[in-house]
Protein backbone atom coordinates (compact mmCIF):
# COMPACT_ATOMS: atom_id res chain seq x y z
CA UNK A 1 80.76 88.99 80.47
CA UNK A 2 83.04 86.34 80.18
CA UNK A 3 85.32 86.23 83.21
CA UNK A 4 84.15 82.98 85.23
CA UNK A 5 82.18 83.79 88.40
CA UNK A 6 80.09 81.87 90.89
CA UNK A 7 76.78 84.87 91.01
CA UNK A 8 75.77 83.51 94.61
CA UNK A 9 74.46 86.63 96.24
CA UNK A 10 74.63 85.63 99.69
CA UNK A 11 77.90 85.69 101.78
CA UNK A 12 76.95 83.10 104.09
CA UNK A 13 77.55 80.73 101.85
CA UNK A 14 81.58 81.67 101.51
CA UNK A 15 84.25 79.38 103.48
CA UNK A 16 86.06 80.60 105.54
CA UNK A 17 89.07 79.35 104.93
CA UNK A 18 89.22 79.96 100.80
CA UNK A 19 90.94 83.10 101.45
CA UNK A 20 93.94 81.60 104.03
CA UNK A 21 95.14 79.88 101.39
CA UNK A 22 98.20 80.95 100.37
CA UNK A 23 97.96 83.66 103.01
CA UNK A 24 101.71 84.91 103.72
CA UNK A 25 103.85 84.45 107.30
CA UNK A 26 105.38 87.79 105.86
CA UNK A 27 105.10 90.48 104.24
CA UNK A 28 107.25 92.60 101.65
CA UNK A 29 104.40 95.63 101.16
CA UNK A 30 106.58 98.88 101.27
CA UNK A 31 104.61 101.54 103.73
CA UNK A 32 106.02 105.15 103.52
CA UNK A 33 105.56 108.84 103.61
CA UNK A 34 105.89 111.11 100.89
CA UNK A 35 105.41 114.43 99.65
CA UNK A 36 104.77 115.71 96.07
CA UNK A 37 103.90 119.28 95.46
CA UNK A 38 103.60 120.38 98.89
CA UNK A 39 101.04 118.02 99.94
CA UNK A 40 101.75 114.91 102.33
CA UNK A 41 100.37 111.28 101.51
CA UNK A 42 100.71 108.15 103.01
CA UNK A 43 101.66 104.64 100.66
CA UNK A 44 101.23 101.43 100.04
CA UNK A 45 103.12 99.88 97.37
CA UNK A 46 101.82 95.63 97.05
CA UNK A 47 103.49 93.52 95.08
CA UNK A 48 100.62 90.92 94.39
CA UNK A 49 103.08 87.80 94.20
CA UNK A 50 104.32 88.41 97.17
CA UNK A 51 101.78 90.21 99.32
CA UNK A 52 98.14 88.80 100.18
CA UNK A 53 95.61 91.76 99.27
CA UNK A 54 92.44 91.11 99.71
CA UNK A 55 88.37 92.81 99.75
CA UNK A 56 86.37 92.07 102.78
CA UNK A 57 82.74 93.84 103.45
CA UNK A 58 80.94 91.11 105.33
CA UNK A 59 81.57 88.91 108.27
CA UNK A 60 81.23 85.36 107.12
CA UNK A 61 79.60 84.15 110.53
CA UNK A 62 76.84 87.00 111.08
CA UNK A 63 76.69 87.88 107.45
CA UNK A 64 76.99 91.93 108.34
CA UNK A 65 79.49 94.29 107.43
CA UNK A 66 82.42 94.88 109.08
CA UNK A 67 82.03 98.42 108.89
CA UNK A 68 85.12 99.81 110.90
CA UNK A 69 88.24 98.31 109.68
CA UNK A 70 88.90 98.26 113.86
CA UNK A 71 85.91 95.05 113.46
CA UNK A 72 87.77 93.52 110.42
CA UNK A 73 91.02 93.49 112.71
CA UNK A 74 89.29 91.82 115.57
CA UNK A 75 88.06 89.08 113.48
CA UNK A 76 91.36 89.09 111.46
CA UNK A 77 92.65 88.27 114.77
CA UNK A 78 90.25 85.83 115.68
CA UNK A 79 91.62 83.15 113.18
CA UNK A 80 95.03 83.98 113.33
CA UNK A 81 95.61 86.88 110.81
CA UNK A 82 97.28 89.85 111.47
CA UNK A 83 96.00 93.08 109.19
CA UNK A 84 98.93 94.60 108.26
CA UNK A 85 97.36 97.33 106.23
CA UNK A 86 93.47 98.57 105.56
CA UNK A 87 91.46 101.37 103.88
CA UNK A 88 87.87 102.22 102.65
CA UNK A 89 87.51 100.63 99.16
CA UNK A 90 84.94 102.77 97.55
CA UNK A 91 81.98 104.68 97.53
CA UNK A 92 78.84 102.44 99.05
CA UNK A 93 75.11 102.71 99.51
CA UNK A 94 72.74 102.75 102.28
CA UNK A 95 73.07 100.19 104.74
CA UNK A 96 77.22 99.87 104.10
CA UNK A 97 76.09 98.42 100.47
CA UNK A 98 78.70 99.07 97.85
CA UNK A 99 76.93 100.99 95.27
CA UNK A 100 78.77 99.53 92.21
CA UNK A 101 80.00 96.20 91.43
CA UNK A 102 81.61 94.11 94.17
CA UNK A 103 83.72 90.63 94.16
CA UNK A 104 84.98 88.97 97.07
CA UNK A 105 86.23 85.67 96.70
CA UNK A 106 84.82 84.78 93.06
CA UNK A 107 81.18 85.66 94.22
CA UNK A 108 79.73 88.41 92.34
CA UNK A 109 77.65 90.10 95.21
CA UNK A 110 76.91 93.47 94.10
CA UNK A 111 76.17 94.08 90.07
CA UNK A 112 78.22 96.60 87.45
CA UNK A 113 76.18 99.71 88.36
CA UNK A 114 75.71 101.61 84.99
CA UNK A 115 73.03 104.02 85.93
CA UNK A 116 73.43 107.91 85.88
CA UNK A 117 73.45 110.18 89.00
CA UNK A 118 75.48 112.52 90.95
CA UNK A 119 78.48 112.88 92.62
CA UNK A 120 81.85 111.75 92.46
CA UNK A 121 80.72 107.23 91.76
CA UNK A 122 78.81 108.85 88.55
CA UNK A 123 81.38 111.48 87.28
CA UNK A 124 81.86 109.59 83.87
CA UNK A 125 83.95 107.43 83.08
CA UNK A 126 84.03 105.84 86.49
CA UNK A 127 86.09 102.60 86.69
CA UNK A 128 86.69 98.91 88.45
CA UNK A 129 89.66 97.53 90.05
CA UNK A 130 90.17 93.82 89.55
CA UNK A 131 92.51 90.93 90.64
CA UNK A 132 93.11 87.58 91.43
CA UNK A 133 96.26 85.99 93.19
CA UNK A 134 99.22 87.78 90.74
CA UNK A 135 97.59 90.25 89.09
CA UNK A 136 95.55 93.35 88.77
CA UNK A 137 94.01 95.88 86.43
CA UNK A 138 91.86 99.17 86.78
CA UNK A 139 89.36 100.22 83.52
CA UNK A 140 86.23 101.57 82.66
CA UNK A 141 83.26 99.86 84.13
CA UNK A 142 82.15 99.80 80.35
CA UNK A 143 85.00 97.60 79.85
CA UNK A 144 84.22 94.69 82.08
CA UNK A 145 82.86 92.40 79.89
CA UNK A 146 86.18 92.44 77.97
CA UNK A 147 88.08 90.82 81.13
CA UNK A 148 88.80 87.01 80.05
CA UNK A 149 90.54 86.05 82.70
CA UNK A 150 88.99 84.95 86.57
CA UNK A 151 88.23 87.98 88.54
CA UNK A 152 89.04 86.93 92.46
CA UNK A 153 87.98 90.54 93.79
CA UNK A 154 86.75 93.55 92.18
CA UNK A 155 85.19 97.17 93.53
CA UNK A 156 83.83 99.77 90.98
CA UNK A 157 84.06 103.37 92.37
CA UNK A 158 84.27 106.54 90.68
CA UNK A 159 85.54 108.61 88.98
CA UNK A 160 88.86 107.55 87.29
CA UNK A 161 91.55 109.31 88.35
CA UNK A 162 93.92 108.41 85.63
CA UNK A 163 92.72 106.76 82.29
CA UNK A 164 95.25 105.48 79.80
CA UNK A 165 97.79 107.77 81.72
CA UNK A 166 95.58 110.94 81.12
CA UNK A 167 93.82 112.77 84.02
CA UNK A 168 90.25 112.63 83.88
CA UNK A 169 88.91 115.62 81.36
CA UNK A 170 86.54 117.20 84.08
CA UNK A 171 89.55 117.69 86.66
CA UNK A 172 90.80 121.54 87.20
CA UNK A 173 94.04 122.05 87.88
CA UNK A 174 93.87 124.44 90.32
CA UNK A 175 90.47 123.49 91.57
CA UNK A 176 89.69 125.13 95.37
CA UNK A 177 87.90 121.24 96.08
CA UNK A 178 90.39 119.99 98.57
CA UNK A 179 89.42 117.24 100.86
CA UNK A 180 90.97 114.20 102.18
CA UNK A 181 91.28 111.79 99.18
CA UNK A 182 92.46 108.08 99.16
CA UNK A 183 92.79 106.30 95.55
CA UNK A 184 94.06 102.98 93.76
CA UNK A 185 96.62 102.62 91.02
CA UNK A 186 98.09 99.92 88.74
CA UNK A 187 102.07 100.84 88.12
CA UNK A 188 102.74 97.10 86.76
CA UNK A 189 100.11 94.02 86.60
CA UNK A 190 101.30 92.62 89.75
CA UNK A 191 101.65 96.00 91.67
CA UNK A 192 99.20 97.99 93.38
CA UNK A 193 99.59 101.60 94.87
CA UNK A 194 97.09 102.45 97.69
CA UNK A 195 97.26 106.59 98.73
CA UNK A 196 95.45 108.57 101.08
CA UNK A 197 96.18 112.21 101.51
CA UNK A 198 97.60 113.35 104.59
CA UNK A 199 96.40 117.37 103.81
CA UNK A 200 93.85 117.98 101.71
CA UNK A 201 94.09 118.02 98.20
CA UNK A 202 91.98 118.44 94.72
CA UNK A 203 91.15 115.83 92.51
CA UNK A 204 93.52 117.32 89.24
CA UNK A 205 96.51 117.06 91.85
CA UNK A 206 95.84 113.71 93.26
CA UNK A 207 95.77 112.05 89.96
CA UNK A 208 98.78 113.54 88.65
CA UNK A 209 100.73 111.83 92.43
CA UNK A 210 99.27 108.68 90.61
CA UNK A 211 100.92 109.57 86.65
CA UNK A 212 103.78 111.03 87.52
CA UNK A 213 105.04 110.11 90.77
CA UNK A 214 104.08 106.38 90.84
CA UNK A 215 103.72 106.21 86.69
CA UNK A 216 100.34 104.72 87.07
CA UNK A 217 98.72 104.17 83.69
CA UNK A 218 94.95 103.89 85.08
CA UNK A 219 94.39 105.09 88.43
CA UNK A 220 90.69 105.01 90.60
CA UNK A 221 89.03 107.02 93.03
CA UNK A 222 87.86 105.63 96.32
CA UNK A 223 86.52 108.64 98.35
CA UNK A 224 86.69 111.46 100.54
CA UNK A 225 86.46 112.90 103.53
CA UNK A 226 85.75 110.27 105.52
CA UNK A 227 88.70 107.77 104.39
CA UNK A 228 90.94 106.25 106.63
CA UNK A 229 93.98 104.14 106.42
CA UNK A 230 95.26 101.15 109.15
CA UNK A 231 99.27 101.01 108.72
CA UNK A 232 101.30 100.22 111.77
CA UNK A 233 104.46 100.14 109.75
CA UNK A 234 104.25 104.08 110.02
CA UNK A 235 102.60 104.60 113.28
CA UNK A 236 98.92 105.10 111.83
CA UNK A 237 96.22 103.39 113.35
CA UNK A 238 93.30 104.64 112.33
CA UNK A 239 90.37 101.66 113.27
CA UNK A 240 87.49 103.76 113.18
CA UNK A 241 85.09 104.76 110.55
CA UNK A 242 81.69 103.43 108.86
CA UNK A 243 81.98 102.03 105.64
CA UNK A 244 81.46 99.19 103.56
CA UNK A 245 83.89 97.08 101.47
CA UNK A 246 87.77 97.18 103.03
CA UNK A 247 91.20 96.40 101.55
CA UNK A 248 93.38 94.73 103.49
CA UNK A 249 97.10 93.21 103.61
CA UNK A 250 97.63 90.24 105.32
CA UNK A 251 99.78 88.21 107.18
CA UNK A 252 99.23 84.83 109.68
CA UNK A 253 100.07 85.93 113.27
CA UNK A 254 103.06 84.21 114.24
């Protein structure tokens, strides 16, 4: 693997204040509402030189995870950041553990998981999404040692949604799997499109919002049911839930 990271496994050891810097008074993140064949979704469209996205899954200070992005706004709060937008970022593990690879901050925390199982983290190829400060990229897990540039934050979740702007090959068209859904796509190197269904929706149709509506070339998964999404912007405020890692925009309080 040759993109440059410290491998300290414990969070504790993080400062604080490495992820203020450069931490906007604003923010230019377009939030909307859409709908694409006949099925509502809510948007966030980050443009990464602009906007401050970021991974959280652990307080620094009691070294557990935040677990309810309403906790990860408190805190936020607590040294003067306001969390202008949140979701679940991926499948996890027991105990709020993310069950793939996980980078927050330049710390590799959680390994590439490579291992075979079920469910949706396993349905091959499954992928990563990666950035630092002005850009980011989505590919297979398999593809990780490739990356030669310094990976900032990274989550691996599964499956791919969109791969080299073709739906994954085990995705039905009109498959009767509809849940909630909430995904991640790349539609340039410095922007990122975060979704979450409004009504539910299969997997074949979700990925094709990503291709077509958004032109995502490589698109990723999150999860399901459960998923939530924090955006005052459009009168959503959904705090709750019991996860692990978070994304977040944000902003210093003024």
């Amino acid at each position: 693997m040759t993109s440059r990271l410290n491998k300290k496994s414990c969070l504790g050891n993080i400062i604080v204040i490495l992820w203020f810097i450069h931490v906007p008074n604003v923010f230019s993140a377009e939030y909307k509402n859409i709908t694409f064949h006949n099925a509502s979704f809510s948007v966030a469209i980050i443009d990464l030189r602009k906007d401050s996205l970021r991974l959280f899954w652990k307080n620094p200070i009691t070294n557990q995870p935040f677990i309810s992005i309403a906790a990860l706004k408190k805190w936020l709060e607590k040294t003067g950041t306001s969390l202008e937008m949140a979701t679940n970022a991926g499948i996890y593990d027991v105990g709020n553990k993310p069950l793939g690879l996980y980078i927050e901050n330049s710390q590799l925390l959680i390994a590439l998981n490579e291992r075979k199982g079920e469910g949706n983290f396993y349905l091959k190829p499954n992928g990563i999404f990666i950035m630092d400060d002005k850009q980011a990229a989505i590919l297979e897990s398999s593809q990780l040692s490739s990356v030669n540039w310094s990976i900032r934050f990274a989550t691996q979740s599964g499956p791919l949604l969109v791969i080299n702007r073709k739906i994954h090959a085990a995705f039905r068209k009109n498959s009767a799997s509809k849940v909630i859904r909430n995904g991640i796509g790349i539609s340039s190197a410095n922007q990122v499109v975060i979704v979450i269904s409004n009504t539910p929706v299969n997997l074949y149709d979700f990925a094709t919002l990503f291709r077509d509506y958004f032109k995502c070339s490589n698109a990723l998964y999150l999860d399901g049911v459960i998923s939530k999404m924090y955006v005052p912007k459009l009168n959503r405020v959904e705090e709750e839930g019991d996860f692990s890692a978070l994304f977040g925009v944000i902003t210093r309080l003024k």
